[in-house]
N, C-alpha and C. Protein backbone atom coordinates (compact mmCIF):
# COMPACT_ATOMS: atom_id res chain seq x y z
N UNK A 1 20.04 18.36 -5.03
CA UNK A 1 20.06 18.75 -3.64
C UNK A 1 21.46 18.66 -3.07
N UNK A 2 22.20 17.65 -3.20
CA UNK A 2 23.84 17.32 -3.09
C UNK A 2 24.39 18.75 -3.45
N UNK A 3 24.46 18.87 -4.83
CA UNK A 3 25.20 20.28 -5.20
C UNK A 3 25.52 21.51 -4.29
N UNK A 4 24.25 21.81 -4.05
CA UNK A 4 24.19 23.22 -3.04
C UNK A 4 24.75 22.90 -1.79
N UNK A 5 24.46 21.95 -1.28
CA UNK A 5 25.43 21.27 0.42
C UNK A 5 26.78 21.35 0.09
N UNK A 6 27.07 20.42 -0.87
CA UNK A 6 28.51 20.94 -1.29
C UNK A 6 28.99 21.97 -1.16
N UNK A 7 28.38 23.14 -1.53
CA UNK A 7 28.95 24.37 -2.20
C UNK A 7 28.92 24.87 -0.66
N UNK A 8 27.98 24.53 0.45
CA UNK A 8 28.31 25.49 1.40
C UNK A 8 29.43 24.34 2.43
N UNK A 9 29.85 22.71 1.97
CA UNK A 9 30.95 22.46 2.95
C UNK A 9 32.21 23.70 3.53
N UNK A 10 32.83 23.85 2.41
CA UNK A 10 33.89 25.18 2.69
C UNK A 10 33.39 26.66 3.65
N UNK A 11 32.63 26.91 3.18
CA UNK A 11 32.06 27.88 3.51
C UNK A 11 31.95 28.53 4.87
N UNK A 12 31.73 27.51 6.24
CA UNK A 12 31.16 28.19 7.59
C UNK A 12 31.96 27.05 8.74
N UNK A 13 32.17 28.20 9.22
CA UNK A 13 32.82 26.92 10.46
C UNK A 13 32.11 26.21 11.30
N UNK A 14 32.85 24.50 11.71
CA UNK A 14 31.94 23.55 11.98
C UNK A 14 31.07 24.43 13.52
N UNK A 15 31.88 25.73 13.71
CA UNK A 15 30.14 25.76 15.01
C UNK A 15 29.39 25.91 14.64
N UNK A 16 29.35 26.23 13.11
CA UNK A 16 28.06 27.33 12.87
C UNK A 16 26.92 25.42 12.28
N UNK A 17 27.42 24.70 11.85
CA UNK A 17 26.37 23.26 11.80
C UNK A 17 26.13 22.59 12.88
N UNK A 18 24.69 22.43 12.84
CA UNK A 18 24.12 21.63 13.97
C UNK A 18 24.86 20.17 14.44
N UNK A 19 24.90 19.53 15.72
CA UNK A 19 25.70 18.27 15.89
C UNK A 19 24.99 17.21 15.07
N UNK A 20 25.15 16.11 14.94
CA UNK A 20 25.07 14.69 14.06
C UNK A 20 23.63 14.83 15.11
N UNK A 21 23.96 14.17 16.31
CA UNK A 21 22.31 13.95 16.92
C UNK A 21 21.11 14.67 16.95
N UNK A 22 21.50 16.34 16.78
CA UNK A 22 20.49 17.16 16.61
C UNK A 22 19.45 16.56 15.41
N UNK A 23 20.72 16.53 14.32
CA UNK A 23 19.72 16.23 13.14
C UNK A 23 19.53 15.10 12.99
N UNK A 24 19.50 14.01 13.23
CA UNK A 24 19.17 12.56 13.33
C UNK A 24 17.54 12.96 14.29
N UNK A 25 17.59 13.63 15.86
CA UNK A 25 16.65 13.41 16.39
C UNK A 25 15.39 14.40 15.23
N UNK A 26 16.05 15.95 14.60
CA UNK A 26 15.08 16.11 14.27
C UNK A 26 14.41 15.58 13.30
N UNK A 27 14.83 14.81 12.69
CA UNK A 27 14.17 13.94 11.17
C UNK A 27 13.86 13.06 11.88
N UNK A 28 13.71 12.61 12.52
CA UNK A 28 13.15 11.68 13.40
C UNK A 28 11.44 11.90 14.29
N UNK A 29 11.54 13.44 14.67
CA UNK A 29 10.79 14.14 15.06
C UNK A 29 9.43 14.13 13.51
N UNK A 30 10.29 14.39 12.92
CA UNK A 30 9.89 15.50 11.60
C UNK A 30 8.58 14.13 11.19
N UNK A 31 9.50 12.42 11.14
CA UNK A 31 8.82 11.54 10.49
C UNK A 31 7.93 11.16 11.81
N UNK A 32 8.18 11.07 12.51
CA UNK A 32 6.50 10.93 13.82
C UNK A 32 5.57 11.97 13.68
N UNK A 33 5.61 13.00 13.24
CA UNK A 33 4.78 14.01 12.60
C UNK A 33 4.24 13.74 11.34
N UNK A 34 4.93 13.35 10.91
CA UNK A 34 4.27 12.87 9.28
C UNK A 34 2.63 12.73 9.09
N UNK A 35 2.12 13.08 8.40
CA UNK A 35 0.55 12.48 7.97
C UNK A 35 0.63 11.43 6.69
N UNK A 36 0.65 10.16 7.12
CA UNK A 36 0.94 9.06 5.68
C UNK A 36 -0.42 8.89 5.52
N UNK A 37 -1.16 8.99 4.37
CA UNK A 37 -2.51 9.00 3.37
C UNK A 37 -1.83 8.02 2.22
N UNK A 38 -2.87 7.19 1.56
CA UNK A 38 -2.88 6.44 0.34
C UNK A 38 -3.15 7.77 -0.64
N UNK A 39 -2.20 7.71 -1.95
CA UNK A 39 -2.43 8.64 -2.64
C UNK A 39 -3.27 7.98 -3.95
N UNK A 40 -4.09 7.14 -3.71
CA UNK A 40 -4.47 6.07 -4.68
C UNK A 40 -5.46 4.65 -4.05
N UNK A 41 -6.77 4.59 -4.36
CA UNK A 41 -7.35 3.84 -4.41
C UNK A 41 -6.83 2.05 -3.85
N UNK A 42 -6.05 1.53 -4.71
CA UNK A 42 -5.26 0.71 -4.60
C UNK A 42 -4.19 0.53 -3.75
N UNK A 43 -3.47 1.27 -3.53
CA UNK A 43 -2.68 1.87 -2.41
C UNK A 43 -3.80 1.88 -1.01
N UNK A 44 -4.98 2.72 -0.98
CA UNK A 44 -5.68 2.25 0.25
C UNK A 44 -6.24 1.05 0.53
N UNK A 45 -6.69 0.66 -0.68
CA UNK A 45 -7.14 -0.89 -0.26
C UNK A 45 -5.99 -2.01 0.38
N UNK A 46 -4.75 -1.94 0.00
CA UNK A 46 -3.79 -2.47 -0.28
C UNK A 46 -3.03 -2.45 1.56
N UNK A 47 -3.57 -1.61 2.15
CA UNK A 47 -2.64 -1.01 3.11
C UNK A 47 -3.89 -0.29 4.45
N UNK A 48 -5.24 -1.05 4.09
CA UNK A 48 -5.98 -0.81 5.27
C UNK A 48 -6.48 -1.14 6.80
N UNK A 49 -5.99 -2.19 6.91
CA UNK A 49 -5.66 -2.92 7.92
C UNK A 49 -4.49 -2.55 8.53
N UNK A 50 -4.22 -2.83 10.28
CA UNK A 50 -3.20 -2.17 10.78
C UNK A 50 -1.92 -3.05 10.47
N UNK A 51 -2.14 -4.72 10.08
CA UNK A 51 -1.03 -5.14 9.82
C UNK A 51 -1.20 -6.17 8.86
N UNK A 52 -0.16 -6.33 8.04
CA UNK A 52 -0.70 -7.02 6.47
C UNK A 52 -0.95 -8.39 6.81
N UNK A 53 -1.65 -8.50 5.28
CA UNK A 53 -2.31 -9.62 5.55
C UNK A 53 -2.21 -10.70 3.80
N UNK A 54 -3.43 -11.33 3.97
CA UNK A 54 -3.65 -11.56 2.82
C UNK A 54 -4.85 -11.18 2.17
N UNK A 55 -5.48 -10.37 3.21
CA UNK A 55 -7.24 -9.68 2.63
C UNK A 55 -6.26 -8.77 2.26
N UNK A 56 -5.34 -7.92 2.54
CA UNK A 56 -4.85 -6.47 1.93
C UNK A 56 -4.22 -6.73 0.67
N UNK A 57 -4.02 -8.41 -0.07
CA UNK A 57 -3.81 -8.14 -1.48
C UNK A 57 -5.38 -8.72 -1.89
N UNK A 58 -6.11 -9.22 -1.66
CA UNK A 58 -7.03 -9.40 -2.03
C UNK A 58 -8.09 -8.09 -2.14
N UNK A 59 -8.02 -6.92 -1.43
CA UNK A 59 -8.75 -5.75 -1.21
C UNK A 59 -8.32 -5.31 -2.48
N UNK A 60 -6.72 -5.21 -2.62
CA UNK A 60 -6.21 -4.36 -3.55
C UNK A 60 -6.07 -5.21 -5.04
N UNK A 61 -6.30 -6.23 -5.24
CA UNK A 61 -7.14 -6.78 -6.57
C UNK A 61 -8.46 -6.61 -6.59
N UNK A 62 -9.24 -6.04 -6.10
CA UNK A 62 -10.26 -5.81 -6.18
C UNK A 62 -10.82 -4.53 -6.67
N UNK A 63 -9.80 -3.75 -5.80
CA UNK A 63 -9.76 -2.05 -6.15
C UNK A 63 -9.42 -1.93 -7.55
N UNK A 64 -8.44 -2.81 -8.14
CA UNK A 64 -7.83 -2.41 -9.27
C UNK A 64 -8.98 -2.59 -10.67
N UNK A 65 -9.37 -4.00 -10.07
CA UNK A 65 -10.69 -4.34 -11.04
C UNK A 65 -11.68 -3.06 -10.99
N UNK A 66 -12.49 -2.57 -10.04
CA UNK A 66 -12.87 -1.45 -9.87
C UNK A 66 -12.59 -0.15 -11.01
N UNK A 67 -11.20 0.00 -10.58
CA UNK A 67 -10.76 0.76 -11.23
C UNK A 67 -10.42 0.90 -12.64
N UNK A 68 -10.20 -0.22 -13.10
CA UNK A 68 -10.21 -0.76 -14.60
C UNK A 68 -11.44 -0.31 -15.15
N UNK A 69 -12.88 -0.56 -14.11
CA UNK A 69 -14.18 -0.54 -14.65
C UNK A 69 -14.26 0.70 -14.67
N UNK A 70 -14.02 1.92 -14.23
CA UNK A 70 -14.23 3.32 -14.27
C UNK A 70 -13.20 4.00 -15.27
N UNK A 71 -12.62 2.86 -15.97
CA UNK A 71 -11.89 3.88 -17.13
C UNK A 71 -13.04 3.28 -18.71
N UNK A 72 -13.59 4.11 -18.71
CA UNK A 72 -14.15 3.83 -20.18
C UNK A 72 -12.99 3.55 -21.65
N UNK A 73 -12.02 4.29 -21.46
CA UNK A 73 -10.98 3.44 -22.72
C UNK A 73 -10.37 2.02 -22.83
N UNK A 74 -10.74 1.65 -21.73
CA UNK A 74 -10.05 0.68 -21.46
C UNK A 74 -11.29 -0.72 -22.05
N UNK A 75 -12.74 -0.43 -22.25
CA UNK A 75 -13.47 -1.18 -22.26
C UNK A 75 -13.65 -2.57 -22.07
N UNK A 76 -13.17 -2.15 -20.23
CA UNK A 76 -13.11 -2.89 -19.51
C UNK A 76 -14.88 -3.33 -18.89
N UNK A 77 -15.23 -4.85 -19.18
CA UNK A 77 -17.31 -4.83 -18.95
C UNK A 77 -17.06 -4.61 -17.33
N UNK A 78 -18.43 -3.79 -17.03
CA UNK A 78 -18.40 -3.45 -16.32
C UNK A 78 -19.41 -4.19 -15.11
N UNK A 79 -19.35 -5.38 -16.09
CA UNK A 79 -20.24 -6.68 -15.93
C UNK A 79 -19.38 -7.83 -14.62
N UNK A 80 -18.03 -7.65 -15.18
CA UNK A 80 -16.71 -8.19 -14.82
C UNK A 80 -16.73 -8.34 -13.19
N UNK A 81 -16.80 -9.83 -13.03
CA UNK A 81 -16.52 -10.16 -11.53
C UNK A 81 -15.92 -11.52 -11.29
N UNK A 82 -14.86 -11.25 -10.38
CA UNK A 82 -13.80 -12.74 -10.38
C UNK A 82 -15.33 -13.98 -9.37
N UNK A 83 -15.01 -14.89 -9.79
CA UNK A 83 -15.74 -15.54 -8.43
C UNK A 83 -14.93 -15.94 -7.40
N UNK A 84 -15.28 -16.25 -6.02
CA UNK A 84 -14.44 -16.41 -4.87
C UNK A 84 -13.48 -17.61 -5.16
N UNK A 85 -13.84 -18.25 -6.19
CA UNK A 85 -12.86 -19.39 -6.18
C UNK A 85 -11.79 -18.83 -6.87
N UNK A 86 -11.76 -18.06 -7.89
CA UNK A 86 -11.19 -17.52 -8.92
C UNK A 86 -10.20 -16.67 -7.92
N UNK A 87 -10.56 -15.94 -7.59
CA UNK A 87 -9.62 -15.19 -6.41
C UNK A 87 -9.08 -15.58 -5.95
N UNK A 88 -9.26 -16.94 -4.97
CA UNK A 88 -9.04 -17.55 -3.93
C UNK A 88 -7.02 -18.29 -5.02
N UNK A 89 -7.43 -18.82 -5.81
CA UNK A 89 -6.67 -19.37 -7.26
C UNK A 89 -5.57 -18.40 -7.16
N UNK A 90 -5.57 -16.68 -7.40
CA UNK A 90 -4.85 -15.48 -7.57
C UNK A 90 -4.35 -15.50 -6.49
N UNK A 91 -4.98 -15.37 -5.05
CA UNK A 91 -4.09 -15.30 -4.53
C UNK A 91 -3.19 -16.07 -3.77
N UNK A 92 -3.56 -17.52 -4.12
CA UNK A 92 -2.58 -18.70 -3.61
C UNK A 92 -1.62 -18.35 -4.56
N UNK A 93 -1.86 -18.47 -5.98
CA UNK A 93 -0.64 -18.09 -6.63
C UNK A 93 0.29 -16.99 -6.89
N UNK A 94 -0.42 -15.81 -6.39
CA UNK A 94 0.54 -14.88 -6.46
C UNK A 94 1.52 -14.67 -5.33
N UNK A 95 0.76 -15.18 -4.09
CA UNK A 95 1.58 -14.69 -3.10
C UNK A 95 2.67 -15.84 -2.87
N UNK A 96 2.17 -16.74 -3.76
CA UNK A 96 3.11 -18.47 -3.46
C UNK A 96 2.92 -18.98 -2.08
N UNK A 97 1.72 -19.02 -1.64
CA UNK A 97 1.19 -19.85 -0.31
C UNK A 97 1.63 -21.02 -0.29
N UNK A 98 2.14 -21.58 1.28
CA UNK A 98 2.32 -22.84 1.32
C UNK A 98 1.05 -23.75 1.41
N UNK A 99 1.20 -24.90 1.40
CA UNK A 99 0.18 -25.30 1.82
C UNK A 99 -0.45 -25.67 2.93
N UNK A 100 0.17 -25.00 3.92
CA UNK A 100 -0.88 -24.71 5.12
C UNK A 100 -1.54 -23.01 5.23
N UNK A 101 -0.73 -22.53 4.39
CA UNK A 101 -1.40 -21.03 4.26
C UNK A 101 -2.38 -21.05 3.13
N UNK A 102 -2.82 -21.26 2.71
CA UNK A 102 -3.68 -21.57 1.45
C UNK A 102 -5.47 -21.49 1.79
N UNK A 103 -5.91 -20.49 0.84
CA UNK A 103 -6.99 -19.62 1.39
C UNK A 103 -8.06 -20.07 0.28
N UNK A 104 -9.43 -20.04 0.63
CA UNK A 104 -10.60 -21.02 -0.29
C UNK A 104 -11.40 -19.71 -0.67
N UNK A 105 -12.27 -20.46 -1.19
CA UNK A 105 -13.51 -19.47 -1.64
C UNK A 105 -14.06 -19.04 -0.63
N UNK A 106 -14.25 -19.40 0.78
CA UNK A 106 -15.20 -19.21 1.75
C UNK A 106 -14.56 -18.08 1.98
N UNK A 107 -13.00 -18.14 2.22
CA UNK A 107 -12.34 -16.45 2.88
C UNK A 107 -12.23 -15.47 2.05
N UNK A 108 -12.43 -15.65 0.62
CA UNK A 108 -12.43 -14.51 0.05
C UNK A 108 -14.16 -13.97 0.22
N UNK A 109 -15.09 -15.15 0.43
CA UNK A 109 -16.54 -15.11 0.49
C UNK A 109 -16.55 -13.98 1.62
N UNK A 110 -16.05 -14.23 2.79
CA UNK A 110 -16.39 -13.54 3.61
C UNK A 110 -16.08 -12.69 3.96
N UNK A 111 -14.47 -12.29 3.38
CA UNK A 111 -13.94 -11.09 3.63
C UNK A 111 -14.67 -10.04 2.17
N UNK A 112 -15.50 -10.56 1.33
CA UNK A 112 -16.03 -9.64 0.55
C UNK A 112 -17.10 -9.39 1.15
N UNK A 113 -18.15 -10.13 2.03
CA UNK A 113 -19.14 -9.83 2.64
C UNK A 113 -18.88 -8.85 4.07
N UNK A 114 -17.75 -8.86 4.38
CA UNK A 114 -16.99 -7.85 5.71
C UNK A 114 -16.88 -6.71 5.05
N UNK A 115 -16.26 -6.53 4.04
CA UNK A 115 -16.08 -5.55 3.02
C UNK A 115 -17.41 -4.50 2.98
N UNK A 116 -18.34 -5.61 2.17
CA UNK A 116 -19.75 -4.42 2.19
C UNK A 116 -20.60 -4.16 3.53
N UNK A 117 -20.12 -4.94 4.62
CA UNK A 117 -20.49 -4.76 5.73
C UNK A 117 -20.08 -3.42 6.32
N UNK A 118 -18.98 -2.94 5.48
CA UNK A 118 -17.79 -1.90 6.78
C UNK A 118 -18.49 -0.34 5.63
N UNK A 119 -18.97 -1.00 4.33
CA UNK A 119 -19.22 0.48 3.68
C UNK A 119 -20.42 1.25 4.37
């Protein structure tokens, strides 16, 4: 994309390019227009809530398990379910919770029961 801009620097005199603010406001314009969609399962779970959290990595370990289970090569059982404590374990450790942030079986309990509540 560089290349071709290049090739027309020389080319046209500076009236003929728009000012610096034009194009700042219109890409600006352009991204408040935007339509942002999850292009991926995981990606929506991950990012459904209006502001993150710790259910939005817990959604999105969940999705992934899911998703593991719908690939038959993977012979992944489809039996396969973390228990709330087990989770609860993943995500103290992944996210490196302190220990006043530190989340039990009950909140993964209930944010899985909110979960099938909202389907």
């Amino acid at each position: 994309m560089a290349e071709p801009l290049q090739s027309l620097a020389g080319q046209f005199d500076l009236k003929y390019w728009p000012y610096l603010p034009a194009v700042i406001k219109e890409i600006g314009d352009n991204a408040d227009a935007a339509e942002i969609y999850a292009t991926d399962p995981i990606t929506q779970a991950a990012t459904s809530s209006n502001r993150s959290s710790k259910a939005d990595f817990v959604r999105a370990v969940l999705s992934m398990i899911d998703e593991l289970k719908d690939k038959p090569s993977l012979d992944f059982p489809q039996s396969f379910c973390l228990s709330d404590s087990a989770m609860a374990d993943i995500v103290n450790t992944c996210l490196m919770l302190s220990a006043e942030e530190l989340v039990d079986s009950t909140y993964v309990k209930n944010l899985r029961h909110r979960e099938k509540r909202s389907l």
